[in-house]
Structures are given as C-alpha cells and as structure tokens.
N, C-alpha and C. Protein backbone atom coordinates (compact mmCIF):
# COMPACT_ATOMS: atom_id res chain seq x y z
N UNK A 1 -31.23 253.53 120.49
CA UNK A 1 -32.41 253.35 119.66
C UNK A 1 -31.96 253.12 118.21
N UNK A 2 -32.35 252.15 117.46
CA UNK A 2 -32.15 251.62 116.19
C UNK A 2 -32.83 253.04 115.25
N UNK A 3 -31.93 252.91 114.02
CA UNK A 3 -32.27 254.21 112.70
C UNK A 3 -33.46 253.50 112.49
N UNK A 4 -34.40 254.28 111.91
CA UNK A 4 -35.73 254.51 111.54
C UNK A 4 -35.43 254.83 109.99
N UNK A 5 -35.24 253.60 109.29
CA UNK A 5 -35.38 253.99 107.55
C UNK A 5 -36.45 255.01 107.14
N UNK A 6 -37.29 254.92 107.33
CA UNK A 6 -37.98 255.69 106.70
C UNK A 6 -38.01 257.01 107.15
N UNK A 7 -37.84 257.31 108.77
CA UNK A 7 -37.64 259.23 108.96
C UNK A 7 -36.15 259.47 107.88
N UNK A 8 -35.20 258.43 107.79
CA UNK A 8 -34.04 258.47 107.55
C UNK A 8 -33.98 259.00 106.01
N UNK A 9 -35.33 258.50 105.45
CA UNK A 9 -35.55 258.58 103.98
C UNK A 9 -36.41 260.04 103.62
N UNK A 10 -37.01 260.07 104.66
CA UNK A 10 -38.21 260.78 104.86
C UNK A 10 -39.67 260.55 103.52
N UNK A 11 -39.25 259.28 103.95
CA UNK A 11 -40.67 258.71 103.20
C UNK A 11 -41.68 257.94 103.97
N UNK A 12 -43.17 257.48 103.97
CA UNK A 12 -43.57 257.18 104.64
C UNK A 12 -43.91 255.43 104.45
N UNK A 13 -43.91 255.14 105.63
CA UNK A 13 -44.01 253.80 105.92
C UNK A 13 -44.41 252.65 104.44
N UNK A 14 -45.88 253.29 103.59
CA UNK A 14 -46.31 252.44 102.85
C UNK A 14 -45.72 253.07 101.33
N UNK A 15 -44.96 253.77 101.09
CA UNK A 15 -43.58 254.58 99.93
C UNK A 15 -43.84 253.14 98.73
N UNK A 16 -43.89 253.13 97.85
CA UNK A 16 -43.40 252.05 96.65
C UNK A 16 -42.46 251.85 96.50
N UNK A 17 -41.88 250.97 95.44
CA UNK A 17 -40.50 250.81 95.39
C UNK A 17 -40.02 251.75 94.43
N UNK A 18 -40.85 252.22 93.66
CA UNK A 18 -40.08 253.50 92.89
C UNK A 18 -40.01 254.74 93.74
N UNK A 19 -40.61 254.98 94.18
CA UNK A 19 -40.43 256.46 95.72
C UNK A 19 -39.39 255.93 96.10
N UNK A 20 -39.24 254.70 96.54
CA UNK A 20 -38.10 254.35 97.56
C UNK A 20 -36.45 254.48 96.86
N UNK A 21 -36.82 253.98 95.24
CA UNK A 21 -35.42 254.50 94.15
C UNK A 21 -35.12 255.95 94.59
N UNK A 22 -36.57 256.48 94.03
CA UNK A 22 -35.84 257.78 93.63
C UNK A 22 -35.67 259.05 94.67
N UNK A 23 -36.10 258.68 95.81
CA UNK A 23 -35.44 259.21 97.19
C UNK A 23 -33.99 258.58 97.38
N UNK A 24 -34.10 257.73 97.25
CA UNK A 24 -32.65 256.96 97.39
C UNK A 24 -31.41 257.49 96.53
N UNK A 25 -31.79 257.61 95.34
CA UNK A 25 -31.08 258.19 94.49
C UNK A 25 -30.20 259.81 94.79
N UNK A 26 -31.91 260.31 94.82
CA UNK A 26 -31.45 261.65 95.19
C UNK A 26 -30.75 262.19 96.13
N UNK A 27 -30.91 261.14 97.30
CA UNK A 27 -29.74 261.52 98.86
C UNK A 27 -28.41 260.90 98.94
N UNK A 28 -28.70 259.81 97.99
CA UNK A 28 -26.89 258.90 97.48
C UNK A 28 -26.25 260.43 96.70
N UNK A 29 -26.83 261.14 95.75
CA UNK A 29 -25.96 261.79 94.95
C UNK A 29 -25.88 263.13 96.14
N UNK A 30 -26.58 262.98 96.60
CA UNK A 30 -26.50 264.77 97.22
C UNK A 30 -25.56 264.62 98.91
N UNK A 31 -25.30 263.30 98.85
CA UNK A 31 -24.43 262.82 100.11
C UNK A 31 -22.90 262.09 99.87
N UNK A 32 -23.28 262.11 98.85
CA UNK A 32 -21.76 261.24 97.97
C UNK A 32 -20.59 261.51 98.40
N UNK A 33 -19.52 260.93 98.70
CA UNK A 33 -18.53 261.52 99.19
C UNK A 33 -17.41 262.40 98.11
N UNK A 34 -17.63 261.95 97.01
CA UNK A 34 -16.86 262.72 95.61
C UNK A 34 -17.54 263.94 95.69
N UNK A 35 -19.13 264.39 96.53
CA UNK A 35 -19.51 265.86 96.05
C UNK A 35 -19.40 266.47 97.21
N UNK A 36 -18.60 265.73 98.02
CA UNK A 36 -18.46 266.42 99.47
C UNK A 36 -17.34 266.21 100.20
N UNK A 37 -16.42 266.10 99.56
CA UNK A 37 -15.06 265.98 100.28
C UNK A 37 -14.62 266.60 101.47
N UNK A 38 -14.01 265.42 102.45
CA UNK A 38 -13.62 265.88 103.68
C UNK A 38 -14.62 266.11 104.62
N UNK A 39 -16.07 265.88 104.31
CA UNK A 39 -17.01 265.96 105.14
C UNK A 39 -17.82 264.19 105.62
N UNK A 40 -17.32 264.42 107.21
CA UNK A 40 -17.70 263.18 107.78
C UNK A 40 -18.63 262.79 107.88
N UNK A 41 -19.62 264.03 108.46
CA UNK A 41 -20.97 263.88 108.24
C UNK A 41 -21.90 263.49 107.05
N UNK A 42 -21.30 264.24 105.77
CA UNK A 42 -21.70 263.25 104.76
C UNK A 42 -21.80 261.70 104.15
N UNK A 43 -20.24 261.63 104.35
CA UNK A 43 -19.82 260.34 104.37
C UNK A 43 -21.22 259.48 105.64
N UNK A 44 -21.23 259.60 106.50
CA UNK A 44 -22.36 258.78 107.14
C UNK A 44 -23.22 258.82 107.06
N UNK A 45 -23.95 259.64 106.86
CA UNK A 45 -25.47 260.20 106.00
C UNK A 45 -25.52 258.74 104.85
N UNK A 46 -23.97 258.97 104.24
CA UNK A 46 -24.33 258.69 102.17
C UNK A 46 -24.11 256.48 102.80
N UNK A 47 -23.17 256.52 103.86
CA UNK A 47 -23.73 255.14 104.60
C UNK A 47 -25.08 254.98 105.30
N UNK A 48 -25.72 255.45 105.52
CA UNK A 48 -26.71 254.93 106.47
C UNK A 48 -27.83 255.16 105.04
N UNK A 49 -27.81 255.82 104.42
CA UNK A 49 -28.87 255.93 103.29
C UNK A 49 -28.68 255.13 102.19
N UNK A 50 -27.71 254.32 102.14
CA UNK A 50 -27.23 252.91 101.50
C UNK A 50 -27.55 251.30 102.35
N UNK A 51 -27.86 251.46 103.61
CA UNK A 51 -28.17 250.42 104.54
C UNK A 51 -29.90 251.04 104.29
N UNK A 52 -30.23 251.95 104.58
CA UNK A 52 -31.63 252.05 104.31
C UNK A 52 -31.94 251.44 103.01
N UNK A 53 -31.80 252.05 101.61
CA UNK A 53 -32.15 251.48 100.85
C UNK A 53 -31.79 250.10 100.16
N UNK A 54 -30.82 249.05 100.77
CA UNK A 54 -30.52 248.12 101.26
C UNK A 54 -31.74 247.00 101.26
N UNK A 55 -32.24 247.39 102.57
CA UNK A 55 -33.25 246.95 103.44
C UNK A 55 -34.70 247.41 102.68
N UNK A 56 -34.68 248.59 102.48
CA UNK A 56 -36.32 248.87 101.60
C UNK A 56 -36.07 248.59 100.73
N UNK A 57 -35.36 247.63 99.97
CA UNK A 57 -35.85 247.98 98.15
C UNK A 57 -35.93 246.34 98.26
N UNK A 58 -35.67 245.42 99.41
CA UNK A 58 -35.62 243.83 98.90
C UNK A 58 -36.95 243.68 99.60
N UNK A 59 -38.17 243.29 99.36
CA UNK A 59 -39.21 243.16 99.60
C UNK A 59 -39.36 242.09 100.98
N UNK A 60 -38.76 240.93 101.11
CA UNK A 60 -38.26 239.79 102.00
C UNK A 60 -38.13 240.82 103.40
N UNK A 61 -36.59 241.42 102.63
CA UNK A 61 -36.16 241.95 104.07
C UNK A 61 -36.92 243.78 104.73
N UNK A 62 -37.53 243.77 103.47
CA UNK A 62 -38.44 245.34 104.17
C UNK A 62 -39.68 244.43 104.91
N UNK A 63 -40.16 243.65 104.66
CA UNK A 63 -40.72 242.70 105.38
C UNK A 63 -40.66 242.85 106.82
N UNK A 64 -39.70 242.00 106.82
CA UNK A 64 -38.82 241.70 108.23
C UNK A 64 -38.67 243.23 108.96
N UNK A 65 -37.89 243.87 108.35
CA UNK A 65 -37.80 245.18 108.96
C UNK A 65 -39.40 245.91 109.50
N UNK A 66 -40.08 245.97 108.56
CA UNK A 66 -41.37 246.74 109.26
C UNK A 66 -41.95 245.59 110.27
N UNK A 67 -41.32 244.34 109.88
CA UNK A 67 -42.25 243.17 111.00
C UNK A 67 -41.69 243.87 112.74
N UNK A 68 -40.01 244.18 112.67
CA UNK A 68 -39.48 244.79 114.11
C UNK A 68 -40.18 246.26 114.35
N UNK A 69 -40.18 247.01 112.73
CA UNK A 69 -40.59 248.20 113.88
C UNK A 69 -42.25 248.39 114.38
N UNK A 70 -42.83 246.93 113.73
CA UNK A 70 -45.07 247.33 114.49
C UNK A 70 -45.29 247.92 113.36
N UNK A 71 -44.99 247.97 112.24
CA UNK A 71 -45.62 248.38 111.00
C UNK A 71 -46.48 247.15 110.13
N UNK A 72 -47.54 247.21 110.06
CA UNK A 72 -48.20 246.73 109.66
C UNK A 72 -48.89 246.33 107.70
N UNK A 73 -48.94 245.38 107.03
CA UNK A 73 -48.41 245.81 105.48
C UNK A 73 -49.24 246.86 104.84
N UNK A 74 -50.39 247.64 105.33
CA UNK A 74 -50.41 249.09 104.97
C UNK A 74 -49.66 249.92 105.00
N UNK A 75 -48.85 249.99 106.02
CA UNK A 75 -47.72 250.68 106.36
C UNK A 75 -47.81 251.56 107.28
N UNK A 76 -48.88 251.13 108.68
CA UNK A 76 -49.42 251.97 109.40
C UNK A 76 -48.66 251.46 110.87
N UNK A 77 -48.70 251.82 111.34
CA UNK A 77 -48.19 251.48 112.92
C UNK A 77 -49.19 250.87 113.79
N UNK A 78 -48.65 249.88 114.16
CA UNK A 78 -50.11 249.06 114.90
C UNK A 78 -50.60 249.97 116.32
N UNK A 79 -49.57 250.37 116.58
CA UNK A 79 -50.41 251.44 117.80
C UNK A 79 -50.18 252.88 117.18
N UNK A 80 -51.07 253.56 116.93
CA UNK A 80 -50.89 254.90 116.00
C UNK A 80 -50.19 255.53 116.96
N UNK A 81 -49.52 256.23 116.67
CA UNK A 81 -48.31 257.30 116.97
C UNK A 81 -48.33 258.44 116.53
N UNK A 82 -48.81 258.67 115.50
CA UNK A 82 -49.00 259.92 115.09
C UNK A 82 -48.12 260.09 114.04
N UNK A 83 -47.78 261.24 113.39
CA UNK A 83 -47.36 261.46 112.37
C UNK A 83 -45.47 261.32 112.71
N UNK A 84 -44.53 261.12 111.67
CA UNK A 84 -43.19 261.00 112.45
C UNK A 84 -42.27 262.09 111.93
N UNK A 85 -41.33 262.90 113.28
CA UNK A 85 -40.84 263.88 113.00
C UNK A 85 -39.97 263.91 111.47
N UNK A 86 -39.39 264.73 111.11
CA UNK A 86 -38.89 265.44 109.74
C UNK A 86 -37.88 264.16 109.96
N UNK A 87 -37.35 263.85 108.49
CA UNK A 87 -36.25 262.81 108.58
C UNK A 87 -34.37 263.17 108.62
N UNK A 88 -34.09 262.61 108.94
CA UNK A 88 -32.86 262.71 110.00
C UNK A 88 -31.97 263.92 108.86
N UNK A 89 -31.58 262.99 107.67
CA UNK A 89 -31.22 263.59 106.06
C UNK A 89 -31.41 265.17 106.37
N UNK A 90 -32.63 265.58 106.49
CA UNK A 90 -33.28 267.04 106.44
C UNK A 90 -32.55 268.05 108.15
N UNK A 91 -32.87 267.46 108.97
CA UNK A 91 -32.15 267.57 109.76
C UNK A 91 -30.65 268.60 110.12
N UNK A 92 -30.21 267.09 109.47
CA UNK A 92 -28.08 267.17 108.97
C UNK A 92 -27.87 268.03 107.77
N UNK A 93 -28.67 268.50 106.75
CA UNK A 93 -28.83 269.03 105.97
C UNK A 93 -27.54 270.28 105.59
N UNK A 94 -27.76 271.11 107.33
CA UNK A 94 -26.83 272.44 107.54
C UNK A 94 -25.78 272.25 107.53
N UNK A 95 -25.34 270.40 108.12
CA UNK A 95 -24.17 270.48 108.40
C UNK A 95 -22.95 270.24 107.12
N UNK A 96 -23.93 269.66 106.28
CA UNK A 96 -23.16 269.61 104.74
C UNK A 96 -23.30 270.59 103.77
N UNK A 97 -22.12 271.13 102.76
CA UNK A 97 -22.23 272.15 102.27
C UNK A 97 -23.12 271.96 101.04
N UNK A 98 -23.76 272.64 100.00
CA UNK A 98 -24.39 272.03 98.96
C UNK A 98 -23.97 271.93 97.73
C-alpha cells in the first residue's frame, strides 16, 4: 500500500500551503538526521516527510496526487471513509529519542 501524505503529515486532506510549510518544517527539524544521530528510523521518517512535502507544496503535482488517492478539490474523499487514523510521524514518535 502506497504512503498516505497526509496521515504521514498528519494534516488533513484540504491543509493550505502554509499548514503544509509549517508541519513540514516542524517534522524536517524534529527528524533531522544531525538531531538524531545513528537513528534509522529517523533518518526515514526525515525522507519520507521530504517526498511528502515534495508532492504537497507543488500545487500541479498535489493535484495529481489527490487525483490517485479519490480526493476530491475540497479535500474530501469521494467515498467517505471516515475520519483517518493518527499519522504515521506520531506513531514512530517512541521510536526516536527527543
């Protein structure tokens, strides 16, 4: 199953592009590999939250992206689903030190 930017971000589907900075921001610095040395799990966290915000911050390609996952440009899911579990970040949280 393909990452889910947004549980990944833990922002929701219709987020702005400034939410989308400054979540971004805050999980680049708190995943960084200079503030977490020797931790792998970070290191992939602080990649996959660089391919997320990648993809959400170019308008074209967040496009495209919500066009694959049925997100609709409200930012709703064309077949409601319901609300989406805690994001991955929050998760992995334990496994990095702070």
């Amino acid at each position: 199953m393909a990452l889910n930017y947004y549980r990944l971000l833990g922002i929701p589907p219709d987020a702005d592009q400034q939410r989308i900075k400054s979540v971004y921001r805050s999980l680049a610095k708190r995943f960084h590999p200079d503030a977490n040395r020797g931790s792998e799990a970070a290191a992939e966290l602080f990649r996959q939250v660089n391919q997320a915000y990648k993809v959400l911050s170019d308008p074209v390609t967040r496009a495209n992206y919500d066009k694959k996952l049925g997100i609709d440009q409200a930012g709703e899911k064309k077949r409601n689903q319901g609300v989406p579990p805690k994001s991955a970040w929050n998760l992995n949280k334990n496994l990095i030190s702070s």
